[in-house]
C-alpha atoms as a PDB file:
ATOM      1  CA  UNK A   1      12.791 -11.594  21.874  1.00  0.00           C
ATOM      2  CA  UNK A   2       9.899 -10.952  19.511  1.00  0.00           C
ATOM      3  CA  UNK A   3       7.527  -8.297  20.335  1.00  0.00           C
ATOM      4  CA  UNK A   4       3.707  -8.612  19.010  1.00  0.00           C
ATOM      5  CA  UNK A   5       1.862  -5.221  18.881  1.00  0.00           C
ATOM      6  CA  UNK A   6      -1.537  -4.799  17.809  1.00  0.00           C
ATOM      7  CA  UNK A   7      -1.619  -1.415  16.157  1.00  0.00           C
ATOM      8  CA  UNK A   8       0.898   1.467  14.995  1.00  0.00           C
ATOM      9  CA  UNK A   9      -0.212   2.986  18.217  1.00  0.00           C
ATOM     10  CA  UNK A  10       1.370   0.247  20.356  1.00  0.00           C
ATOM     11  CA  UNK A  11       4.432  -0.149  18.351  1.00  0.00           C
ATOM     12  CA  UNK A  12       5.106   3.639  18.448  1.00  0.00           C
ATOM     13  CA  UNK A  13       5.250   2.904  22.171  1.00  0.00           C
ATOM     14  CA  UNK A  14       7.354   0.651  22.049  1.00  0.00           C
ATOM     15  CA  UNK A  15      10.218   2.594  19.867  1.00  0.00           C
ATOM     16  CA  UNK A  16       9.805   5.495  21.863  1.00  0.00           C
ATOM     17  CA  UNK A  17      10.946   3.334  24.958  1.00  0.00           C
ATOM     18  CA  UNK A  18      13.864   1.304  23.238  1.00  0.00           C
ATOM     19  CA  UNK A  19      11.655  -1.948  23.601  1.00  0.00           C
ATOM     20  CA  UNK A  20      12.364  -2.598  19.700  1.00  0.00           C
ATOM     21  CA  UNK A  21      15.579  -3.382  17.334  1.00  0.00           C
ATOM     22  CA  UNK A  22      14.440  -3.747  14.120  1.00  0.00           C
ATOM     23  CA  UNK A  23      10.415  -4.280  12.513  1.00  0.00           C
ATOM     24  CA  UNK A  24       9.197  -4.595   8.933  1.00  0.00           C
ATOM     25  CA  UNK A  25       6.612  -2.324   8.248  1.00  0.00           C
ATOM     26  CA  UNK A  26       4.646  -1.407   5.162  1.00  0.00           C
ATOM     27  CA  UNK A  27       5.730   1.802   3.241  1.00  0.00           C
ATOM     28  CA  UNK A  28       2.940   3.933   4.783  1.00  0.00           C
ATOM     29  CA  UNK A  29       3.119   2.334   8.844  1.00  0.00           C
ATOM     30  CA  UNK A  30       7.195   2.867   7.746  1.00  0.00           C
ATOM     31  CA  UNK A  31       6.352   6.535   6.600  1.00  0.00           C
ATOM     32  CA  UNK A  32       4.423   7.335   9.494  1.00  0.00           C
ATOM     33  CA  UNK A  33       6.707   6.111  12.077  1.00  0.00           C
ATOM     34  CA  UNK A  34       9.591   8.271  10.218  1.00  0.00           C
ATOM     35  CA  UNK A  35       7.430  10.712  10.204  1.00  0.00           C
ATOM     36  CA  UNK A  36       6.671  10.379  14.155  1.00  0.00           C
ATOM     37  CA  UNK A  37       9.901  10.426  14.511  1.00  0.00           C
ATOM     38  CA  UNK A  38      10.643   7.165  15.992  1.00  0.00           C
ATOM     39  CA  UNK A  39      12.456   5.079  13.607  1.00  0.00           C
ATOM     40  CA  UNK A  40      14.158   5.144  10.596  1.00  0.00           C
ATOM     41  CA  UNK A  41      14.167   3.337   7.419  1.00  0.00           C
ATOM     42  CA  UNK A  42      17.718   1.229   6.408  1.00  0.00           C
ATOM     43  CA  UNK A  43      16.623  -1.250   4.356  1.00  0.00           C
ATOM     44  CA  UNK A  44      14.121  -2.298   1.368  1.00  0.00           C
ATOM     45  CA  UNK A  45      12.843  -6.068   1.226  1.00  0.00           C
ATOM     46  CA  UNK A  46      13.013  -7.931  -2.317  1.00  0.00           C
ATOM     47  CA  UNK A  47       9.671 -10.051  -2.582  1.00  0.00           C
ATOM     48  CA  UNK A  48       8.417 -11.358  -5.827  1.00  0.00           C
ATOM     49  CA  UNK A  49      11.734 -10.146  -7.652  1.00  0.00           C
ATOM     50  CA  UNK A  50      10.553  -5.980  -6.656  1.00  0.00           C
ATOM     51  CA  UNK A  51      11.694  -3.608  -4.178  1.00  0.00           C
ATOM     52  CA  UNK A  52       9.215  -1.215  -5.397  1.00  0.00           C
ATOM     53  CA  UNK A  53       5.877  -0.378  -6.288  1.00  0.00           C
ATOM     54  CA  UNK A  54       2.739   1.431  -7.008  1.00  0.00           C
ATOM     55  CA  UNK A  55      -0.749   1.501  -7.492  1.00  0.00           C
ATOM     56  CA  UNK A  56      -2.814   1.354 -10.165  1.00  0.00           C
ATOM     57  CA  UNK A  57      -6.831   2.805 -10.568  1.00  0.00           C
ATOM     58  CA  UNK A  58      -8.929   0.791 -13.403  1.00  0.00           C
ATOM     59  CA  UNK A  59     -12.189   0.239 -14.345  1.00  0.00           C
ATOM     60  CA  UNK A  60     -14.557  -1.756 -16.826  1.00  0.00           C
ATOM     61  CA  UNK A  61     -13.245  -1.457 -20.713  1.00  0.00           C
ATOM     62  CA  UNK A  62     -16.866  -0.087 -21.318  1.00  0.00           C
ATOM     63  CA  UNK A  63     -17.064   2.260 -18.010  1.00  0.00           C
ATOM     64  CA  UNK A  64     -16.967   5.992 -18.954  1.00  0.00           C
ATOM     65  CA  UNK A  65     -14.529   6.744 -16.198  1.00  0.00           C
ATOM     66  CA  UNK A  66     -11.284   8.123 -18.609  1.00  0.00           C
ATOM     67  CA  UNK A  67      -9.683   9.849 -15.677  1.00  0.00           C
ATOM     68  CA  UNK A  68      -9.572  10.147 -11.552  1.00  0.00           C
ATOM     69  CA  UNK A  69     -11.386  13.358 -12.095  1.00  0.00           C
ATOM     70  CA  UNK A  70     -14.478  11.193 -13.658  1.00  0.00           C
ATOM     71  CA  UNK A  71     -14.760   9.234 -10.214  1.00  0.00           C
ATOM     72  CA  UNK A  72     -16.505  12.210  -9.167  1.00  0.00           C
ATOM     73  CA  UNK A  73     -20.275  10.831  -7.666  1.00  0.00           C
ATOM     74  CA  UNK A  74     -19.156   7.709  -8.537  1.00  0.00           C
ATOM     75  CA  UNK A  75     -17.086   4.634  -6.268  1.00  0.00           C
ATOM     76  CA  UNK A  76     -13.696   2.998  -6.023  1.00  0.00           C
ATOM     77  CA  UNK A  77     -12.926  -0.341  -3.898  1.00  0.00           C
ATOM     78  CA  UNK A  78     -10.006   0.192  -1.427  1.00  0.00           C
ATOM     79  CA  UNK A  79      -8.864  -3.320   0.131  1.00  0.00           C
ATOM     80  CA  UNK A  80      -8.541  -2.218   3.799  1.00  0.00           C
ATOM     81  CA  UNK A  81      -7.625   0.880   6.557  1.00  0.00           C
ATOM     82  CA  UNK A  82      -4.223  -0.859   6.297  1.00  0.00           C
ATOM     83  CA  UNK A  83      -3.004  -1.185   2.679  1.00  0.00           C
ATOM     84  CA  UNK A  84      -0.331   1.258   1.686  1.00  0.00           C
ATOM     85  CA  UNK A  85      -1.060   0.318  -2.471  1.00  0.00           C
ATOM     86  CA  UNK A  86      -4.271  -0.447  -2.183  1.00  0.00           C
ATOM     87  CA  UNK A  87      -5.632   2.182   0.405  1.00  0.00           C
ATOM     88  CA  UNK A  88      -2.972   5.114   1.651  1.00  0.00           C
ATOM     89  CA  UNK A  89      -1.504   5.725  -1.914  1.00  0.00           C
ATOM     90  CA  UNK A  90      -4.252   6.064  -4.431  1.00  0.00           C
ATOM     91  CA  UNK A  91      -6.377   7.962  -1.795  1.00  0.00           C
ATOM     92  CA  UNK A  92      -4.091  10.333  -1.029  1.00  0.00           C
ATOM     93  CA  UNK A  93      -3.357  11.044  -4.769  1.00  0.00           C
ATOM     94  CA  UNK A  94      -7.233  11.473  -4.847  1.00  0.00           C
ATOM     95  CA  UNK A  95      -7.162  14.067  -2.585  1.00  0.00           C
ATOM     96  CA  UNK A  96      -3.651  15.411  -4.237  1.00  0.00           C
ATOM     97  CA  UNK A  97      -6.332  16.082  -7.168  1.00  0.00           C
ATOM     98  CA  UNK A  98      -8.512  18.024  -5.328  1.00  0.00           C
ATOM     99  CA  UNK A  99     -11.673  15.097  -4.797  1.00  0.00           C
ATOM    100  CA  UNK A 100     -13.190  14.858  -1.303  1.00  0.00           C
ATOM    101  CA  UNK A 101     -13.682  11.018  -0.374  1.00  0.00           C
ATOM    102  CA  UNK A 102     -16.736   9.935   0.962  1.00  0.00           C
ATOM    103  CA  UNK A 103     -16.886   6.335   3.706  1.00  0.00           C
ATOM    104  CA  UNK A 104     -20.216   3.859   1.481  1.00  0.00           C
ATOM    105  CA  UNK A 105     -22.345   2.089   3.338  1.00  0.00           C
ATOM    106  CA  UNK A 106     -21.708  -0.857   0.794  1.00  0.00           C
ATOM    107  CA  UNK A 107     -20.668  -1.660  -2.703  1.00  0.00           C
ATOM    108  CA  UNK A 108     -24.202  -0.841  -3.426  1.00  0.00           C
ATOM    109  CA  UNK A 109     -24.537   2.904  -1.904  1.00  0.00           C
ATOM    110  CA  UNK A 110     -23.617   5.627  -3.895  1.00  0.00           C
ATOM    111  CA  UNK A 111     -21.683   8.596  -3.105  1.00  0.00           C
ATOM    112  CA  UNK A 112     -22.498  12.393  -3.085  1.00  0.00           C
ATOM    113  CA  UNK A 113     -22.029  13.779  -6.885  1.00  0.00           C
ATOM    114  CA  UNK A 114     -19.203  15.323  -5.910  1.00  0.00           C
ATOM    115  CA  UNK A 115     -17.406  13.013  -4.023  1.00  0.00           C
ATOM    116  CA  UNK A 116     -15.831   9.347  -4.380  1.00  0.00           C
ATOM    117  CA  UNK A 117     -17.074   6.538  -2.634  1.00  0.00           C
ATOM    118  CA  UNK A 118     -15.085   4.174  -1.283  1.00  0.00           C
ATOM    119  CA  UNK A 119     -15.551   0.786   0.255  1.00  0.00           C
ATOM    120  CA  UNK A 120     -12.858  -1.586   1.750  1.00  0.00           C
ATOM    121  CA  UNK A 121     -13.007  -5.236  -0.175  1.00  0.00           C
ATOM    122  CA  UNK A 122     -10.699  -6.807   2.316  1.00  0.00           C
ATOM    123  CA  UNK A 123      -9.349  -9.013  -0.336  1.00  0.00           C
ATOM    124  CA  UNK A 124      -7.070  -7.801  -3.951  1.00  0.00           C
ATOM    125  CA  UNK A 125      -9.519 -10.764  -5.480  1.00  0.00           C
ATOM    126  CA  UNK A 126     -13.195  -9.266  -3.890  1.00  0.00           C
ATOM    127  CA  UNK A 127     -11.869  -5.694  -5.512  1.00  0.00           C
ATOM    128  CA  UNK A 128     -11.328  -7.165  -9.429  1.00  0.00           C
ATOM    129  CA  UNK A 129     -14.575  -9.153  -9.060  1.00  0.00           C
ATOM    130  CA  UNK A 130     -16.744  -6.089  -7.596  1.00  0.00           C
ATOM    131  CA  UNK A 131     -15.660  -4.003 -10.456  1.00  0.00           C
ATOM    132  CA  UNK A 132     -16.130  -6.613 -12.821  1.00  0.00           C
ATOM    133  CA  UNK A 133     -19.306  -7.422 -11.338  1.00  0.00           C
ATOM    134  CA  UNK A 134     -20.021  -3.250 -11.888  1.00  0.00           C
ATOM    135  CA  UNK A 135     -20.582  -3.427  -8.061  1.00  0.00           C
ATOM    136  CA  UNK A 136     -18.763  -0.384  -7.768  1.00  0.00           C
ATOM    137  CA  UNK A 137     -16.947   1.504 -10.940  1.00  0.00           C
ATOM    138  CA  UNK A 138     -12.935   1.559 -10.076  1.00  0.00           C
ATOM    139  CA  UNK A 139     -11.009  -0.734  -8.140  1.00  0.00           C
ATOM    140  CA  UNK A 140      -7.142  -0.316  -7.045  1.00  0.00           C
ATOM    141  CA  UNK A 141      -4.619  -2.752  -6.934  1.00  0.00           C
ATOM    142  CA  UNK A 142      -0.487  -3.146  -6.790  1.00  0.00           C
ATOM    143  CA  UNK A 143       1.215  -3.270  -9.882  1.00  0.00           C
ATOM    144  CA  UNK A 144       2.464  -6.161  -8.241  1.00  0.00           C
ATOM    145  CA  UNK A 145      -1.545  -7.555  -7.817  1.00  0.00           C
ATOM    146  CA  UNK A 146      -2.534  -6.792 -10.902  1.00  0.00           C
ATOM    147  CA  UNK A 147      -0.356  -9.421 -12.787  1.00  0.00           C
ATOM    148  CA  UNK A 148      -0.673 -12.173 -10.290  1.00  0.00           C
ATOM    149  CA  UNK A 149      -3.758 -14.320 -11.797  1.00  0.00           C
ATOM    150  CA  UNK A 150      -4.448 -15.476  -8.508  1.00  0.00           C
ATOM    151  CA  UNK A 151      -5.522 -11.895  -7.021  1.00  0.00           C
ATOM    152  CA  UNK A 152      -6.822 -10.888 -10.859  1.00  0.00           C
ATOM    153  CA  UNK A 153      -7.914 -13.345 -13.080  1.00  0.00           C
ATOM    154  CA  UNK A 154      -6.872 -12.974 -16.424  1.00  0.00           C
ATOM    155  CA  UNK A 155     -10.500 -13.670 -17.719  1.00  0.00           C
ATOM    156  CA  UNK A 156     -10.910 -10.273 -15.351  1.00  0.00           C
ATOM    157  CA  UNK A 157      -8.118  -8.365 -16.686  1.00  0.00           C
ATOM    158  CA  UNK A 158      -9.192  -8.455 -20.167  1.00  0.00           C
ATOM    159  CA  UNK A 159     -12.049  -6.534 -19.191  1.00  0.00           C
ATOM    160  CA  UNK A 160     -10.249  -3.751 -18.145  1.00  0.00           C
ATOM    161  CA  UNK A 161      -8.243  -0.797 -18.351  1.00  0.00           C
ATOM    162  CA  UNK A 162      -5.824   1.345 -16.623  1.00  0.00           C
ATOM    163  CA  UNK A 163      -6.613   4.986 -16.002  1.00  0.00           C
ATOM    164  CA  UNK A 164      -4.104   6.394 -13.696  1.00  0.00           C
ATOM    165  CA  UNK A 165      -1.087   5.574 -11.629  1.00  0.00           C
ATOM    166  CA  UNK A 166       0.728   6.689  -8.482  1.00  0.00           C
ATOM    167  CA  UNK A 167       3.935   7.203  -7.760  1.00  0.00           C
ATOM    168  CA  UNK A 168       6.470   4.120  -6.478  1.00  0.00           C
ATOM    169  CA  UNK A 169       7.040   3.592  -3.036  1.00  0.00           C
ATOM    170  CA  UNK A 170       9.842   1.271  -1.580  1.00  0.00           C
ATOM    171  CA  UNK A 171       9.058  -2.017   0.574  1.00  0.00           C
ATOM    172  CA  UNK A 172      10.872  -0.529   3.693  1.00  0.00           C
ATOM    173  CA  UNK A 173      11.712  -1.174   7.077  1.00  0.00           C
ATOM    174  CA  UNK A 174      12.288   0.938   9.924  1.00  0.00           C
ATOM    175  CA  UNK A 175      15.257   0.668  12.515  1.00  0.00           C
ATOM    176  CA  UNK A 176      15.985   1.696  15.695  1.00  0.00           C
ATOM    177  CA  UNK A 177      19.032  -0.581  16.311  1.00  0.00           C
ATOM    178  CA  UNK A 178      20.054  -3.689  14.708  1.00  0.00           C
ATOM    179  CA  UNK A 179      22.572  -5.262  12.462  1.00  0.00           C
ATOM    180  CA  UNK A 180      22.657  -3.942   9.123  1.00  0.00           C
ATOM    181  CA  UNK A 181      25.478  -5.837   6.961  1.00  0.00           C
ATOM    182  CA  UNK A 182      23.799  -9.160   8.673  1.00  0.00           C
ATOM    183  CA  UNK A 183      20.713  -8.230   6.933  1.00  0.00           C
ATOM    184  CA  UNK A 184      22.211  -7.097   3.451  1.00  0.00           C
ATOM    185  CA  UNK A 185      24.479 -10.228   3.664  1.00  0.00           C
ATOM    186  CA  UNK A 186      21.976 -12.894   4.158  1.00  0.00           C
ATOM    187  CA  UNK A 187      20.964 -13.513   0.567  1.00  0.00           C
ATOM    188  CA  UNK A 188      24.684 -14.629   0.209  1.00  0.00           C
ATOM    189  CA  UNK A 189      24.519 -17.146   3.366  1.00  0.00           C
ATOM    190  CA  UNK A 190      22.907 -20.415   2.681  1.00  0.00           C
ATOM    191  CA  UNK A 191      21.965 -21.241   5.715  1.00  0.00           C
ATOM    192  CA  UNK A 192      20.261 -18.223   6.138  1.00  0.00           C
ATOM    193  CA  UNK A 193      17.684 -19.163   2.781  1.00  0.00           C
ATOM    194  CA  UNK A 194      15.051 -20.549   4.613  1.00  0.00           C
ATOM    195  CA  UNK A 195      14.681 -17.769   7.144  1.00  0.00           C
ATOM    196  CA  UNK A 196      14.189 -15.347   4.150  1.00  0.00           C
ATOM    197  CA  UNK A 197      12.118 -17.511   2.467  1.00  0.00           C
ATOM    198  CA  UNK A 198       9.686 -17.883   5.642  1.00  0.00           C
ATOM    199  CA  UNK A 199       9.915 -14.251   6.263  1.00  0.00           C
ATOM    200  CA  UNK A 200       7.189 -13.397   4.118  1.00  0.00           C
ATOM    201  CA  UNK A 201       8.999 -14.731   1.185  1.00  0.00           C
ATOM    202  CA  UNK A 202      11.827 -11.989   1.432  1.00  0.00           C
ATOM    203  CA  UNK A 203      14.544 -12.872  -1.453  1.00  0.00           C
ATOM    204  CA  UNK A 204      17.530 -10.495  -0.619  1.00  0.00           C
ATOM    205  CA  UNK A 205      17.416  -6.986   1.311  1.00  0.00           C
ATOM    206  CA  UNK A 206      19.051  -3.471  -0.087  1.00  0.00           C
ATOM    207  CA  UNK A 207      19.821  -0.644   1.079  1.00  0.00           C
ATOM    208  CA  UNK A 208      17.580   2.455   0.670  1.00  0.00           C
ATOM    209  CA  UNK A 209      18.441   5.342  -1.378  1.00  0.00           C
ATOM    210  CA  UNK A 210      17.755   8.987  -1.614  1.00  0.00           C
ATOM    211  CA  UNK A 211      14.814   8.518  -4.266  1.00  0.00           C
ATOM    212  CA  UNK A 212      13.118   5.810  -1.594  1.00  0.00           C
ATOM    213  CA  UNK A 213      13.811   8.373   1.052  1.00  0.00           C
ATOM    214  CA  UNK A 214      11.888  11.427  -0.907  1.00  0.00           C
ATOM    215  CA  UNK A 215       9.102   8.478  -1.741  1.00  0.00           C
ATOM    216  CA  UNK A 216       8.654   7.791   2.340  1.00  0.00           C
ATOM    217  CA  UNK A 217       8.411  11.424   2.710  1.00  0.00           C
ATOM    218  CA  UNK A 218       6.255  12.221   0.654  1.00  0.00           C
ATOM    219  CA  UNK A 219       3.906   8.822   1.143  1.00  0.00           C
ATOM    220  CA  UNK A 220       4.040  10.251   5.230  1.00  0.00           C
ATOM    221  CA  UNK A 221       2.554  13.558   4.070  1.00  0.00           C
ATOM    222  CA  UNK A 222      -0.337  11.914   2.000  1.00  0.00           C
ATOM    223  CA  UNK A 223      -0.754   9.116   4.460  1.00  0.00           C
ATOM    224  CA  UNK A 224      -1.184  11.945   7.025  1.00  0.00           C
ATOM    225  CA  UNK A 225      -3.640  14.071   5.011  1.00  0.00           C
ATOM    226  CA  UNK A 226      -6.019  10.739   4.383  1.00  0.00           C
ATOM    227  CA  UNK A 227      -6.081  10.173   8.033  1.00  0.00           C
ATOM    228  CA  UNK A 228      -7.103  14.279   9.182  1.00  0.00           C
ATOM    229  CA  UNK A 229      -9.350  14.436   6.020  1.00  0.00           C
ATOM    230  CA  UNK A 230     -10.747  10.919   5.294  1.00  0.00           C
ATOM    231  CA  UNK A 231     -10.711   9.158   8.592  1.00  0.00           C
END
């Protein structure tokens, strides 16, 4: 039976009372709902050949920004309240650097001088064009993003530079029940190619290790600061 809930709220609700086996969840919903203590995560999903990844800050080759601390009265495009890469990560490692984030009204507002403005873009493409636009002066994107030309255009990317990185974080999924080794085998079952294909273009899943465990910990702890401070 498949479940549909319509925010983490519901589907913590739905652990606590046993209603779920297994979900997929980003790394920071995943990190969160280790950190409520309601699941756990077993397994890391290959998709476009990487089981991990991280975020990356730029800005215009000509922008003055050198480092996060120049963002300072100036503003960054997040994608949405819901990205882990391009939302959770880099604005907790903003705050991890002592900057106070500040909600714009648009790409067009400007923040207090010492804060960053931020601004959700919805889409990875929307964030590339407003910075190359010089709508707003950093964007963030998955390493992952960044060197797909359909989310940044190469004729983009040439106008830019990287000025900071976060840490990697796994693609995990949480567990309450389920069947482990059915998971892990089904990159060797050929019937079962199609239903990884289809689920969200899933090649193979792996089991997660200590490193991915530390990463999930210490994603819940920024994901939870954002949210008290930020939210």
């Amino acid at each position: 039976r498949i479940l549909m809930a319509k925010d983490l709220q519901q589907m913590t609700s739905y652990l606590r009372r046993g209603r779920v086996d297994w979900i997929n969840e980003t790394a920071g919903n995943a990190a969160l709902l280790e950190h409520r203590g309601v699941a756990r995560s077993f397994l890391i999903s290959e998709r476009e050949g990487a089981t991990r990844y991280h975020s990356l800050f730029f800005v215009r080759r000509d922008s003055p920004v050198q480092s996060l601390q120049d963002l300072a009265g100036r503003s960054v495009a997040f994608q949405s309240p819901l990205s882990t890469s391009a939302y959770f990560l880099p604005a907790a490692q903003l705050l991890e650097g002592g900057q106070s984030l500040e909600l714009l009204l648009s790409p067009m507002d400007k923040p207090a001088a010492d804060r960053v403005g931020y601004v959700f873009a919805r889409t990875e493409l929307n964030i590339a064009t407003w910075v190359h636009k010089r709508m707003v002066d950093a964007g963030v994107l998955s390493n992952l993003d960044w060197i797909n030309p359909a989310r940044m255009p190469p004729a983009f990317s040439q106008d830019f530079r990287l000025i900071a990185r976060t840490q990697d974080v796994p693609r995990a999924q949480p567990k309450i029940l389920g069947k482990r080794e059915v998971l892990m085998e089904a990159a060797n079952d050929p019937d079962a190619s199609e239903a990884l294909r289809r689920f969200m273009d899933t090649a193979r899943f792996v089991p997660i290790g200590d490193d991915d465990r530390r990463a999930l910990e210490r994603l819940a702890t920024g994901v939870q600061r954002v949210r008290a401070e930020v939210e």
